[in-house]
C-alpha atoms as a PDB file:
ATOM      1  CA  UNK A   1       0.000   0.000   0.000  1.00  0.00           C
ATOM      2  CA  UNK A   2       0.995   3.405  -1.223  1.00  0.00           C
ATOM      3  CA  UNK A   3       2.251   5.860   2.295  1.00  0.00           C
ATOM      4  CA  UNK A   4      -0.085   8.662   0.417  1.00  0.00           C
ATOM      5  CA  UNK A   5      -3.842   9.047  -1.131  1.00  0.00           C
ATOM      6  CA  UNK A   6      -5.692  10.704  -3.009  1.00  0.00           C
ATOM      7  CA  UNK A   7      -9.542  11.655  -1.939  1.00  0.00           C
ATOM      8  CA  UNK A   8     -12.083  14.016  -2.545  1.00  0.00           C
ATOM      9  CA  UNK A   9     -13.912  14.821   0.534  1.00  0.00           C
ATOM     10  CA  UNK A  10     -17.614  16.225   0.373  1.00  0.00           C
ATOM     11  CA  UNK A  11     -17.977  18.058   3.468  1.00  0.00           C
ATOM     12  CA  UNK A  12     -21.062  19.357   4.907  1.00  0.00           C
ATOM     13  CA  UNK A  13     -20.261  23.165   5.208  1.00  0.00           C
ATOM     14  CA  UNK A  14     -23.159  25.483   7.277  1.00  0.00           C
ATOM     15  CA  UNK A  15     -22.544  28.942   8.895  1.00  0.00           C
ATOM     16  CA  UNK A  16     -24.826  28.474  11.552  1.00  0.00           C
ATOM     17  CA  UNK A  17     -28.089  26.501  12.982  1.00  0.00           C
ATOM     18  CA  UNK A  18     -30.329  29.021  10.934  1.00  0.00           C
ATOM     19  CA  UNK A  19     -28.505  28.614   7.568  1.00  0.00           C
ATOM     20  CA  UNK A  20     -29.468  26.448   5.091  1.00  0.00           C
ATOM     21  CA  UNK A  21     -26.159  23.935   4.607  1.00  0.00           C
ATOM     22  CA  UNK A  22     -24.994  22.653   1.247  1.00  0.00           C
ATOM     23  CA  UNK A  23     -21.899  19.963   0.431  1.00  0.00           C
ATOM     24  CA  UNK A  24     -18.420  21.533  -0.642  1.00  0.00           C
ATOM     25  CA  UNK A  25     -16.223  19.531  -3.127  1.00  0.00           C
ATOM     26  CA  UNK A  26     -12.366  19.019  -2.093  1.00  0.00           C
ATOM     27  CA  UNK A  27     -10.006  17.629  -4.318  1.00  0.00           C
ATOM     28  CA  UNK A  28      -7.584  16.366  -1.060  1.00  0.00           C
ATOM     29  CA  UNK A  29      -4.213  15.271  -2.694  1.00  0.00           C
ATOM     30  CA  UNK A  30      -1.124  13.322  -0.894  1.00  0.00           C
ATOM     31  CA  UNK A  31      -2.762  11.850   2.215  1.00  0.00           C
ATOM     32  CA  UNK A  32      -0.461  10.529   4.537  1.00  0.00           C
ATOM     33  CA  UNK A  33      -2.561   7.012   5.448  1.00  0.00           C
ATOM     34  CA  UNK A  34      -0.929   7.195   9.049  1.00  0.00           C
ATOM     35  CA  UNK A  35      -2.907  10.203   9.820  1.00  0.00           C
ATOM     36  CA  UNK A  36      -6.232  10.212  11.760  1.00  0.00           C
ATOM     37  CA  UNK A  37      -8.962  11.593  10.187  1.00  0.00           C
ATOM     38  CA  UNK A  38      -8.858  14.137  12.389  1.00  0.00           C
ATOM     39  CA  UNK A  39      -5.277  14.992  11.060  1.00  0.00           C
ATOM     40  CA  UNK A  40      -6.328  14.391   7.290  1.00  0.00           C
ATOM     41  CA  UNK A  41      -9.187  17.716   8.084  1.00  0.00           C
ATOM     42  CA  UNK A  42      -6.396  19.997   9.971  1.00  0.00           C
ATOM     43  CA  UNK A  43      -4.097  19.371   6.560  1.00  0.00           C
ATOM     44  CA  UNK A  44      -7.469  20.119   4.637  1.00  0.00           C
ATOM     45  CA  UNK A  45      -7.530  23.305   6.901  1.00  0.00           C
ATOM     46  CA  UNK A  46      -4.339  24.781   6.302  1.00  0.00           C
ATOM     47  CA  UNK A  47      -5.340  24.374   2.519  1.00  0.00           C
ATOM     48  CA  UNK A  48      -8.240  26.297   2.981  1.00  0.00           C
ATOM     49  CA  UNK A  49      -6.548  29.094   4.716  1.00  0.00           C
ATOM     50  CA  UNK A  50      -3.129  29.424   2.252  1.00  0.00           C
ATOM     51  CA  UNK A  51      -6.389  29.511  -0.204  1.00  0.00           C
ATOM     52  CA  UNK A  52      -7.915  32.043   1.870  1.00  0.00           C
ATOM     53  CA  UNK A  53     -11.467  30.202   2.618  1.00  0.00           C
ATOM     54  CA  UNK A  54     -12.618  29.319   6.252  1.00  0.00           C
ATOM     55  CA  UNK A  55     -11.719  26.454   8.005  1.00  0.00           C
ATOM     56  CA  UNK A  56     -13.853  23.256   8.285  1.00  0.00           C
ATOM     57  CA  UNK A  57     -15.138  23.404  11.973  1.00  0.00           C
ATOM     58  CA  UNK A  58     -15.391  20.246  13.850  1.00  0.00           C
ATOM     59  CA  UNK A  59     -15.086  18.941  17.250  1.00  0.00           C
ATOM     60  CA  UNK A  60     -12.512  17.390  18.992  1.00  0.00           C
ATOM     61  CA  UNK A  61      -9.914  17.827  22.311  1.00  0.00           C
ATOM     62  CA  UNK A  62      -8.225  14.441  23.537  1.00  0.00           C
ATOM     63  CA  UNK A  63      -7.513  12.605  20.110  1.00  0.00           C
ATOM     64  CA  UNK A  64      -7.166   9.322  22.159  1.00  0.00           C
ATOM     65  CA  UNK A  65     -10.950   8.433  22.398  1.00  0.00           C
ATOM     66  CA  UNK A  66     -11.690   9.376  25.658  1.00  0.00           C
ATOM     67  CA  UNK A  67     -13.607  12.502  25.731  1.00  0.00           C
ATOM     68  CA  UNK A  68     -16.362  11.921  23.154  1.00  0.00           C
ATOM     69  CA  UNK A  69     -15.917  15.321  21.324  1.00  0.00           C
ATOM     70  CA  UNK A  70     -14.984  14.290  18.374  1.00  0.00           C
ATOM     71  CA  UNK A  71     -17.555  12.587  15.805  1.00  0.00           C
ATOM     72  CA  UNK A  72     -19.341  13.256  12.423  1.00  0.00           C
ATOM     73  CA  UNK A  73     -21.175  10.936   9.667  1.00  0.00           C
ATOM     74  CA  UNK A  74     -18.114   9.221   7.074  1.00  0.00           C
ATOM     75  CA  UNK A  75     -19.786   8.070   4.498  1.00  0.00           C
ATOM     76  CA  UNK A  76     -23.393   7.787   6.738  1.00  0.00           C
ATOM     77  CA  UNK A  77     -21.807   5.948   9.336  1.00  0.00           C
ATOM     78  CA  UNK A  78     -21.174   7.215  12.513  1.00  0.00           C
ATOM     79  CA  UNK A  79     -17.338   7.235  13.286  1.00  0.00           C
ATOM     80  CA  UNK A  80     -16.621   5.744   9.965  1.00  0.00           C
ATOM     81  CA  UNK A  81     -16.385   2.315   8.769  1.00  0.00           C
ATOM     82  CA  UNK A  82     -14.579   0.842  11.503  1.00  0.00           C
ATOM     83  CA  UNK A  83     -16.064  -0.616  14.921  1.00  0.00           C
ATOM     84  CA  UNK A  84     -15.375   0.437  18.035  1.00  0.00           C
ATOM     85  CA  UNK A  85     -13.609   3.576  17.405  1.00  0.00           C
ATOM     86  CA  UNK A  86     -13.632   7.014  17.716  1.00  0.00           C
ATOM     87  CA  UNK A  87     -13.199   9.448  14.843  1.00  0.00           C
ATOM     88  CA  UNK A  88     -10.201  10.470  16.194  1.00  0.00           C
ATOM     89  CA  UNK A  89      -8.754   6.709  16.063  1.00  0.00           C
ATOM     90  CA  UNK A  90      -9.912   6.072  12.562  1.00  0.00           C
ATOM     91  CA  UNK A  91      -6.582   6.469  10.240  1.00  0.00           C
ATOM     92  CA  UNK A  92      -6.343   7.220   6.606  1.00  0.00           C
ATOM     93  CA  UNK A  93      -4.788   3.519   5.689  1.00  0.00           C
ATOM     94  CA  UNK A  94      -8.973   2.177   6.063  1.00  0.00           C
ATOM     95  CA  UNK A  95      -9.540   4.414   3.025  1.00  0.00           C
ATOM     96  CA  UNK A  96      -8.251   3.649  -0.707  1.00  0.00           C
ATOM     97  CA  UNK A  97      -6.591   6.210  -3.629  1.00  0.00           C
ATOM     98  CA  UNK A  98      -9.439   7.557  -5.583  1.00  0.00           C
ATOM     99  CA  UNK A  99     -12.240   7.180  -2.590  1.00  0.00           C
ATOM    100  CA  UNK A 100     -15.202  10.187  -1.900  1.00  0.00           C
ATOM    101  CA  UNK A 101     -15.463  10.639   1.054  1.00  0.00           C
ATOM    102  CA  UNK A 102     -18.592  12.263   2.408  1.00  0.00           C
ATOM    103  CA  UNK A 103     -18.480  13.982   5.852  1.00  0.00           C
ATOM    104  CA  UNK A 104     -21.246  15.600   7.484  1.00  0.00           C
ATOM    105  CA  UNK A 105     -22.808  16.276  11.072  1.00  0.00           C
ATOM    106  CA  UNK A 106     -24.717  14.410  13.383  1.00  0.00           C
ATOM    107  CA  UNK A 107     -28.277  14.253  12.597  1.00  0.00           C
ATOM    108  CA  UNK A 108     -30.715  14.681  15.302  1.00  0.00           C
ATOM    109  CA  UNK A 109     -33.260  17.775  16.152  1.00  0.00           C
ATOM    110  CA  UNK A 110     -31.992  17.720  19.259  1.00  0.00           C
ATOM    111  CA  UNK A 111     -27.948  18.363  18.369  1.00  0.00           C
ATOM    112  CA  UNK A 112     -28.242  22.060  16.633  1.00  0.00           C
ATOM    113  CA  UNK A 113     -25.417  22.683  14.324  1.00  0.00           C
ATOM    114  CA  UNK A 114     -23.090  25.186  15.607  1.00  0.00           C
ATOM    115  CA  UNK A 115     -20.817  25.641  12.562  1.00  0.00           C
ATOM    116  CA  UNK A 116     -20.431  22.627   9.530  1.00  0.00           C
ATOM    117  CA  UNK A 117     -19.474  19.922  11.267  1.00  0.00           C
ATOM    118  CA  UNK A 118     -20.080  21.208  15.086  1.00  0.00           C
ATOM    119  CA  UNK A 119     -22.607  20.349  16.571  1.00  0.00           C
ATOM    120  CA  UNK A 120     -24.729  21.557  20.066  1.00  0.00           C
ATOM    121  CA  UNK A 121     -24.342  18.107  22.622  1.00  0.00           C
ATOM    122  CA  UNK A 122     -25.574  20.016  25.543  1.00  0.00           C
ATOM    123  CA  UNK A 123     -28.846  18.192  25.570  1.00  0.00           C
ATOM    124  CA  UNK A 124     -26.771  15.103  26.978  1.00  0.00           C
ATOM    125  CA  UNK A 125     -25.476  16.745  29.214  1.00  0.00           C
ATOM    126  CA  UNK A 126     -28.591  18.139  30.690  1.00  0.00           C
ATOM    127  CA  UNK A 127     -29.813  14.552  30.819  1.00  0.00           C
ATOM    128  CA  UNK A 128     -26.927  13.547  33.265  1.00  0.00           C
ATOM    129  CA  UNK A 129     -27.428  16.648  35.233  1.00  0.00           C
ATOM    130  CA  UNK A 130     -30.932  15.647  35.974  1.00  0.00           C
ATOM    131  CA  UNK A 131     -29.973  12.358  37.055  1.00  0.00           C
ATOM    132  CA  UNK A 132     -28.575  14.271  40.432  1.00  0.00           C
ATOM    133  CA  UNK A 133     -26.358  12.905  43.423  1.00  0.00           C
ATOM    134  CA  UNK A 134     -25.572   9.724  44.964  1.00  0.00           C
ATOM    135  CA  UNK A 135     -25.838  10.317  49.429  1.00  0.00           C
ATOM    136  CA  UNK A 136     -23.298   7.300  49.726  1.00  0.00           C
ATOM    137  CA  UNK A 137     -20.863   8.513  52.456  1.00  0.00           C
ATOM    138  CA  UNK A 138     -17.433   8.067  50.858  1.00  0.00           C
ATOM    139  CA  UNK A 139     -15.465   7.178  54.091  1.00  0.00           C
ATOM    140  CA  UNK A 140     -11.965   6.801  54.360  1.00  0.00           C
ATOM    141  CA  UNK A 141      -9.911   4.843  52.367  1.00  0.00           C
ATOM    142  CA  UNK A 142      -9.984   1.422  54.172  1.00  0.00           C
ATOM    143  CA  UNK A 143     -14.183   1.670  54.437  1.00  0.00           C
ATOM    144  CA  UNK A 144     -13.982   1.000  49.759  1.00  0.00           C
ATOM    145  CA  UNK A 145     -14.657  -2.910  50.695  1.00  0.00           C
ATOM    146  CA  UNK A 146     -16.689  -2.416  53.039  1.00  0.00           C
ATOM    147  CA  UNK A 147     -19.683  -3.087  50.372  1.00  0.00           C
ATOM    148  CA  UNK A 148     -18.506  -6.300  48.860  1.00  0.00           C
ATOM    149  CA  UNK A 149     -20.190  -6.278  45.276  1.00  0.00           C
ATOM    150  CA  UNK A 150     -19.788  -9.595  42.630  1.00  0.00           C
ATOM    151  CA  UNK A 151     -17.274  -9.512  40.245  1.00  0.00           C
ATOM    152  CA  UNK A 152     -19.973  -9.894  37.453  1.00  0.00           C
ATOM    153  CA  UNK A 153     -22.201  -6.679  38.579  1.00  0.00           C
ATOM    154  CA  UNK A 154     -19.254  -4.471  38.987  1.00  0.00           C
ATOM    155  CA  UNK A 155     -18.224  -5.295  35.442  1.00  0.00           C
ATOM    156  CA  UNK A 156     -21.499  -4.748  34.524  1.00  0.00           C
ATOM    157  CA  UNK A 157     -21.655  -1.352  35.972  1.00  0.00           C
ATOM    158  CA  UNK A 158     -17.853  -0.669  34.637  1.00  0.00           C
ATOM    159  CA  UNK A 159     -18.821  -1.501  31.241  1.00  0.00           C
ATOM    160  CA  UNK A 160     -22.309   1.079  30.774  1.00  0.00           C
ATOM    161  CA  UNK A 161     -20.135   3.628  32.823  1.00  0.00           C
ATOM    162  CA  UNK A 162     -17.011   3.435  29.529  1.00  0.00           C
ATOM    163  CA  UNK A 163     -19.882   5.488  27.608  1.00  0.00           C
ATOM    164  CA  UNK A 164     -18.203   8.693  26.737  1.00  0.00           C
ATOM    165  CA  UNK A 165     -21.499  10.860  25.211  1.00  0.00           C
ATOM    166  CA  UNK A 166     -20.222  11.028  22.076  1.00  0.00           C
ATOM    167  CA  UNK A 167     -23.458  11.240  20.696  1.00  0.00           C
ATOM    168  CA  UNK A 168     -23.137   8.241  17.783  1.00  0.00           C
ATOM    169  CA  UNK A 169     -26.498   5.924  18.973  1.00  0.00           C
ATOM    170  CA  UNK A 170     -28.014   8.935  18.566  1.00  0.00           C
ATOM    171  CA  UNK A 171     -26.872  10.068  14.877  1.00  0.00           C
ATOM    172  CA  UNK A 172     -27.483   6.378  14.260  1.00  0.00           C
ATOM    173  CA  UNK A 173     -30.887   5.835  15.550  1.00  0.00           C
ATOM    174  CA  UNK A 174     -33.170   6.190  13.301  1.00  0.00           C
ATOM    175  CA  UNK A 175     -35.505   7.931  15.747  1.00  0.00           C
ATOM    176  CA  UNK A 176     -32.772   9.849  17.146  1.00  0.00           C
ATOM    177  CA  UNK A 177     -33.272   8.286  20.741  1.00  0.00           C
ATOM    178  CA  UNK A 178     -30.467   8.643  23.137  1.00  0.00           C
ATOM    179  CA  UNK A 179     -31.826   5.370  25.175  1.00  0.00           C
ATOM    180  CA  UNK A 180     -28.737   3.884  25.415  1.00  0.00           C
ATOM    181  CA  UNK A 181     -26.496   6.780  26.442  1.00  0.00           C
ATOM    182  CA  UNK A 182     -29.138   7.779  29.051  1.00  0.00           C
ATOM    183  CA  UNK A 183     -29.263   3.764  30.257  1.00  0.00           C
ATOM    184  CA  UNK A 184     -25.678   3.481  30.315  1.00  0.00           C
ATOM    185  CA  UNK A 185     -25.575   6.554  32.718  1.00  0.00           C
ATOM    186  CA  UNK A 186     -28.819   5.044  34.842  1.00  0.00           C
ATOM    187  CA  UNK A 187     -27.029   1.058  34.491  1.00  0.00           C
ATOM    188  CA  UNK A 188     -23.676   2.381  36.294  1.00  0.00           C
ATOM    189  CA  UNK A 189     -25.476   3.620  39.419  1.00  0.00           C
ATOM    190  CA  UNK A 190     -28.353   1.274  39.371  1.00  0.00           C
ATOM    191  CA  UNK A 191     -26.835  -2.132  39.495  1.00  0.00           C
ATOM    192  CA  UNK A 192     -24.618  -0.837  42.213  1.00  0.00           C
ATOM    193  CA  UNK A 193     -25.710  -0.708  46.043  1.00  0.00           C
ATOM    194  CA  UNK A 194     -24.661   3.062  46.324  1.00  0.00           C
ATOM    195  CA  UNK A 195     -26.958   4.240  43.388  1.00  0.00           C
ATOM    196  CA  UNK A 196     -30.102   2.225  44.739  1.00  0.00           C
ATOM    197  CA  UNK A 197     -31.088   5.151  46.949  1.00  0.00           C
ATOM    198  CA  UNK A 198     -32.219   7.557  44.045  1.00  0.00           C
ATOM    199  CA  UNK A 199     -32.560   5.273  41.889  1.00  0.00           C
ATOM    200  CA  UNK A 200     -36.323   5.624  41.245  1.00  0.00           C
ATOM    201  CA  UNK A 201     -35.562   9.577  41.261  1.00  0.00           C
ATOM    202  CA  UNK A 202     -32.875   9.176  38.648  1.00  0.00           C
ATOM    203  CA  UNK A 203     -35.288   6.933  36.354  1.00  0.00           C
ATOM    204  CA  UNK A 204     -37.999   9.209  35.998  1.00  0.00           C
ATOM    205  CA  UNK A 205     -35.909  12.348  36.011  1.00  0.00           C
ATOM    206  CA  UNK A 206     -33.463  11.721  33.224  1.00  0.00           C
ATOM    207  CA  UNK A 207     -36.125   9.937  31.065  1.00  0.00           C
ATOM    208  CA  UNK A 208     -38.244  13.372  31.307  1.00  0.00           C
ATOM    209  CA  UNK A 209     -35.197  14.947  30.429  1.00  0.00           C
ATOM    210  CA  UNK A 210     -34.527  12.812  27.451  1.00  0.00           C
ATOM    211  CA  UNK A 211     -38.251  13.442  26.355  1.00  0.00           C
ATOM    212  CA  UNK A 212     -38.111  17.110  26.727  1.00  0.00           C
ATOM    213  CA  UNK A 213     -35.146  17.566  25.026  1.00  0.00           C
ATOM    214  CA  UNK A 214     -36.554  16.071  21.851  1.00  0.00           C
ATOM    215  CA  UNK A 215     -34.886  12.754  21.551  1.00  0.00           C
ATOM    216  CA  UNK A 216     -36.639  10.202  19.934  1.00  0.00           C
ATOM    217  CA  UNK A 217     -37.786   6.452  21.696  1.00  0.00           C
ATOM    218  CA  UNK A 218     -35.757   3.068  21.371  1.00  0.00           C
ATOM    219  CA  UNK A 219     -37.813   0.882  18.774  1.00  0.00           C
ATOM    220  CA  UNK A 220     -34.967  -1.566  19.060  1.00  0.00           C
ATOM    221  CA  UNK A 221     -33.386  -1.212  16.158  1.00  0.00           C
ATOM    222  CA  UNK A 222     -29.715  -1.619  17.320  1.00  0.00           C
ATOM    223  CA  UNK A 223     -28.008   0.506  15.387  1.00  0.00           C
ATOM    224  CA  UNK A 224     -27.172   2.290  18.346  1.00  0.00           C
ATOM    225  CA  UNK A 225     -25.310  -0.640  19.827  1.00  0.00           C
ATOM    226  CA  UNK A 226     -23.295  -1.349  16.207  1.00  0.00           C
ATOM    227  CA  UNK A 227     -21.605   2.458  15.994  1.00  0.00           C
ATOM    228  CA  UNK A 228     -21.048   2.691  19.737  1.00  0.00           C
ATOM    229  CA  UNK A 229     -16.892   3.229  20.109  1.00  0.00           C
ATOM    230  CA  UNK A 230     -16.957   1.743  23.242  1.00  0.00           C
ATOM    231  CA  UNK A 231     -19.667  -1.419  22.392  1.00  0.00           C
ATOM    232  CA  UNK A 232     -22.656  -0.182  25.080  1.00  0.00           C
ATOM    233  CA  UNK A 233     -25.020  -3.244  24.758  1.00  0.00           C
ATOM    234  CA  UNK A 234     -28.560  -2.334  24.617  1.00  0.00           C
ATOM    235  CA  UNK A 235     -29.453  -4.600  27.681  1.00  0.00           C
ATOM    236  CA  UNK A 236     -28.918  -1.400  29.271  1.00  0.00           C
ATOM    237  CA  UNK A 237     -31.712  -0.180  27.768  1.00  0.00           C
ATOM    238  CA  UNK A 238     -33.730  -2.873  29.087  1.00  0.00           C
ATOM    239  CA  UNK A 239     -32.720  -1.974  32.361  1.00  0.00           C
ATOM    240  CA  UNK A 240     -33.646   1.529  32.070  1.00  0.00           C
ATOM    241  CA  UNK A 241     -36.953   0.281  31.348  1.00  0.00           C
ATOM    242  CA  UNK A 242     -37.758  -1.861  34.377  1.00  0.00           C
ATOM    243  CA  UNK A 243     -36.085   0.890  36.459  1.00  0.00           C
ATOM    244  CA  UNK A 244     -38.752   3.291  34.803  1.00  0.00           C
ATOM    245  CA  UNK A 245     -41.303   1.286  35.102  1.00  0.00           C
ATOM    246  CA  UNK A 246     -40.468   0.023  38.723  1.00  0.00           C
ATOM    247  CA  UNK A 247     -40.127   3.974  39.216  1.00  0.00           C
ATOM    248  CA  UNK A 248     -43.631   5.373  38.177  1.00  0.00           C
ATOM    249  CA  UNK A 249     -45.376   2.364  39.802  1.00  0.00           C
ATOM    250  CA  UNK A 250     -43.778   2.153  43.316  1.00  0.00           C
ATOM    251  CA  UNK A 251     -42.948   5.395  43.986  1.00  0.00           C
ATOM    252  CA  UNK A 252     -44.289   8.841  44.823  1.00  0.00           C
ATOM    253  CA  UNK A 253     -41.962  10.622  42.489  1.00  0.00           C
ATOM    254  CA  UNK A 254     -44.388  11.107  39.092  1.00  0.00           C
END
């Protein structure tokens, strides 16, 4: 395989949330296929500017696929081709000389584009914030056994609390539901003994949240679960569900 490409990107290019967006055509020559695709759009960007046209906007910060910033639609799929992986981790070898390569935001009413590829997240992070507090006291350092918890639950509650709201299951779903980013954040507490407490609170609160924001409801279609970089299962969701529905029947919060 050749060290360097050449691509044509389409990129989704938009001012604002109350423009009207449109594709741009880029001839992108001499791709280094070690770069992240990430890297391939800051070369793009300091052709732009020598060429004295703005930059492409996008998110990112950690590069390492930790901090859920980073994401768009490759080609309709969310984080590219490749599973389990973050835009940031996708590299230019997965693509092939010649290849168009379109890139555009997520698509969901509630994520408002900011600027081309940008987009507003906030509404996930209003759906945490609702979920509120745990009262556990934290002790000192020799009281962290002091709750013995199986091996099997507190993988369980490790592996819904590796989401990283990137925002993917929704840009996937077709009804642009955030179900399982909200159950992974209700899963982590939940199957733990320090999250039982509020966990009836949490359950109704961050699924009103989720509502109100405008996401869409799980119709189990999965495609949530198949672009997640960090392989969220949607038994979560089914958890979120008997949590909800244990909420609103045996409690006073509704």
């Amino acid at each position: 395989m050749s060290d360097t490409i050449n691509i044509t990107l389409k990129v989704w290019r938009q001012k604002g949330p109350g423009d009207k967006g449109h594709f741009e055509t880029i001839p992108v020559k001499d791709v280094v296929t070690h770069m992240s695709f990430l890297e391939m759009l800051d070369t793009v960007n300091e052709q732009l500017a020598l060429e004295g046209k703005d930059a492409i906007a996008f998110d990112n910060d950690c590069r390492e696929g930790i901090c859920g910033m980073c994401g768009c639609l490759v080609n309709g799929i969310a984080h590219g081709p490749m599973k389990a992986m973050t835009l940031c981790q996708l590299h230019m070898r997965k693509f092939s000389n010649g290849d168009t390569i379109a890139v555009e935001p997520w698509r969901a009413r509630a994520f408002k584009v900011v600027k081309d590829l940008a987009v507003d997240r906030s509404a996930l992070d209003k759906i945490i914030q609702a979920g509120g507090y745990i009262s556990a006291n934290t002790g000192g350092a020799p009281d962290a056994n002091g709750l013995p918890i199986p091996m099997e639950i507190a993988e369980k509650a490790m592996d819904a609390a590796a989401c990283i709201g990137c925002g993917a299951c929704v840009a996937a779903c077709p009804n642009a539901s955030a179900m399982l980013f909200t159950s992974a954040k209700v899963s982590q507490l939940a199957l733990l003994p320090q999250g039982r407490p509020e966990a009836a609170k949490r359950a109704i609160n961050m699924m009103r949240t989720h509502d109100a924001c405008g996401f869409g409801n799980c119709s189990n279609e999965r495609e949530c679960e198949a672009v997640c970089p960090k392989e969220i299962k949607i038994t979560n969701i089914a958890r979120l569900n008997r949590e909800y529905i244990k909420a609103s029947i045996g409690s006073d919060v509704m």
